[in-house]
Protein backbone atom coordinates (compact mmCIF):
# COMPACT_ATOMS: atom_id res chain seq x y z
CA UNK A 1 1.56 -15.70 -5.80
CA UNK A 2 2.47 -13.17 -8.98
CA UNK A 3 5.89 -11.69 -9.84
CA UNK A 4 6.16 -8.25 -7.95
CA UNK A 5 5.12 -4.93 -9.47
CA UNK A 6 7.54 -2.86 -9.75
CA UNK A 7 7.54 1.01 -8.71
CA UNK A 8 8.27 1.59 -11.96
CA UNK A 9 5.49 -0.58 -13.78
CA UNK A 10 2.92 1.72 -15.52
CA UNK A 11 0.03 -0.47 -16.02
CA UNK A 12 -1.23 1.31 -12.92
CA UNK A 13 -2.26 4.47 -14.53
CA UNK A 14 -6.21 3.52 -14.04
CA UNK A 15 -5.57 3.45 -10.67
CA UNK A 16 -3.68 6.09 -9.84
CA UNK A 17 -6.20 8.59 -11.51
CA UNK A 18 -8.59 6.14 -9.35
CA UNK A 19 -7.03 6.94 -6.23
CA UNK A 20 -6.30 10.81 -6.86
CA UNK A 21 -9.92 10.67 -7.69
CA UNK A 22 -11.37 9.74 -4.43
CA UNK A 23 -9.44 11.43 -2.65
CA UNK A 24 -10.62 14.88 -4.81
CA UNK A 25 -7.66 14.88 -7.57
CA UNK A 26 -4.03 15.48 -7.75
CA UNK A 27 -4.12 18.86 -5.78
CA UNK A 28 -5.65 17.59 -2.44
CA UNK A 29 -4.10 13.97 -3.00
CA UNK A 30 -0.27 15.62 -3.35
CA UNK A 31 -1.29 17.80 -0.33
CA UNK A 32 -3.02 15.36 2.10
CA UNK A 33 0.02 12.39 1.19
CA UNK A 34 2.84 14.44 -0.30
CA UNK A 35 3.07 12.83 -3.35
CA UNK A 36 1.24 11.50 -6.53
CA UNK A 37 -0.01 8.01 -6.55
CA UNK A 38 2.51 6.88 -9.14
CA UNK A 39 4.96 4.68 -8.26
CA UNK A 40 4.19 3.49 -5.02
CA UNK A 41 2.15 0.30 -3.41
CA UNK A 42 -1.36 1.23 -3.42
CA UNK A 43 -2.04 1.53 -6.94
CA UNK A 44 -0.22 -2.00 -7.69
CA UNK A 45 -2.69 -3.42 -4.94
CA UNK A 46 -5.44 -2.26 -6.67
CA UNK A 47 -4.52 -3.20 -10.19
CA UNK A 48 -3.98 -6.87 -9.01
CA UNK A 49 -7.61 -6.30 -7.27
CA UNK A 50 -9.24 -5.39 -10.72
CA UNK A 51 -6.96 -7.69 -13.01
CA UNK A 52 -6.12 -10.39 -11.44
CA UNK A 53 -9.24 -11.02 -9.10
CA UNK A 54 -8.32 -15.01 -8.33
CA UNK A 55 -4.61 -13.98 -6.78
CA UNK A 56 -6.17 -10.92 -4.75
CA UNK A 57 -8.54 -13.17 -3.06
CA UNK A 58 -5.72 -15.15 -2.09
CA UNK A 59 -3.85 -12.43 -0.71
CA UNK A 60 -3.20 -12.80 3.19
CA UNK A 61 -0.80 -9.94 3.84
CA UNK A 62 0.34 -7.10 2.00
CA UNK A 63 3.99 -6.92 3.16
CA UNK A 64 7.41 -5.27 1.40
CA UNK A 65 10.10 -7.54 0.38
CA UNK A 66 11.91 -7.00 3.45
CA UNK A 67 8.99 -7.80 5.57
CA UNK A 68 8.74 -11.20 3.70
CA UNK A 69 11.90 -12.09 4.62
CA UNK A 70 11.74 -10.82 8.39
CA UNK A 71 8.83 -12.65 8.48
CA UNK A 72 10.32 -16.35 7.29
CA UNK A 73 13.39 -15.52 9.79
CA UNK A 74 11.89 -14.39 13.14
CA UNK A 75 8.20 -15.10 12.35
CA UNK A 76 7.08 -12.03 12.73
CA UNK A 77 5.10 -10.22 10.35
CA UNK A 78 5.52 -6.23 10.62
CA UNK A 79 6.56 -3.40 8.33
CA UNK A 80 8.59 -0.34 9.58
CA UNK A 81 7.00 3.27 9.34
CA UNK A 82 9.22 4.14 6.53
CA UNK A 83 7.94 1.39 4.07
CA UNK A 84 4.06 2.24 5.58
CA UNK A 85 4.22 5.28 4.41
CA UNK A 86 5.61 4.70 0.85
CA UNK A 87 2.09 2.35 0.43
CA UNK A 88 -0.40 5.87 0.66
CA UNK A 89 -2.41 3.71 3.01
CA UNK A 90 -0.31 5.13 6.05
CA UNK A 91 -0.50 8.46 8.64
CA UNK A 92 2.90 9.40 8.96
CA UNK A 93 1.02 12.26 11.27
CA UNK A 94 -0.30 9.41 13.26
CA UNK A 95 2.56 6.53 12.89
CA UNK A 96 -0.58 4.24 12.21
CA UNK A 97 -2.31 2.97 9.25
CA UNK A 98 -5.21 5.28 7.45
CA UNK A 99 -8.66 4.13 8.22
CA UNK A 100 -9.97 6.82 6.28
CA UNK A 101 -7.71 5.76 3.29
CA UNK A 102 -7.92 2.29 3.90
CA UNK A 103 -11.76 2.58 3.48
CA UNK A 104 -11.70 4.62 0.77
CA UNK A 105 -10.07 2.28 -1.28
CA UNK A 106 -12.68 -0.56 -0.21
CA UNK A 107 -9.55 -2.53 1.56
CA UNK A 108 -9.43 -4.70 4.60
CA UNK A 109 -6.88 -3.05 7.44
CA UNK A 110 -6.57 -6.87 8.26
CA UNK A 111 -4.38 -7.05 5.08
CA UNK A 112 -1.69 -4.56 6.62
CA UNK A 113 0.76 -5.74 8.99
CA UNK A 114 1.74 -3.83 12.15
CA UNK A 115 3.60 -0.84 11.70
CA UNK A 116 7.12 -0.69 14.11
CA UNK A 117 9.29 2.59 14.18
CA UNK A 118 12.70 1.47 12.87
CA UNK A 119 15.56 0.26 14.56
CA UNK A 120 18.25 3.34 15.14
């Protein structure tokens, strides 16, 4: 749909301080996650929410790179905990996606594709 943003793309700076934000700044955010918001998949969804309005609504799944391919090869669509948890939208706690964050950042759950421990 769009060429990938990067972790290391920092158009995404609106969105982080977005994020950190409603979740009651950098303090609590780095606290309740572990880490900023820089750098990892939820601020890159939201900047293609805000920028590029026309591609989000076309979005069906919000998958890594890996999950892409696992998903042409076995048809399958699923992430493993590891990547979840890199998105911000994820409860390592919980091994399950965030409703809380999820809502707070006004996205579907529907979007998110199961979560599966990884293979050992």
């Amino acid at each position: 749909m769009r060429p990938a943003l990067l972790w290391n793309d920092q158009r995404t700076g609106a969105e982080c301080a977005e994020i950190e934000k409603a979740f009651g700044g950098r303090t609590n955010w780095c606290g309740w996650w572990g880490s900023g918001a820089d750098g990892v998949t939820l601020p890159k969804i939201l900047w293609v929410r805000r920028h590029e309005p026309e591609v989000f609504a076309r979005v069906a799944s919000i998958v890594m790179p890996k999950d892409f391919i696992r998903l042409k090869l076995t048809g399958e669509l699923a992430t493993d905990v590891g990547d979840a948890s890199g998105t911000l939208l994820f409860d390592v706690e919980k091994r399950a996606w965030s409703a809380a964050a999820i809502l707070k950042m006004g996205l579907d759950e529907g979007l998110l594709p199961r979560a599966v421990e990884s293979a050992r």
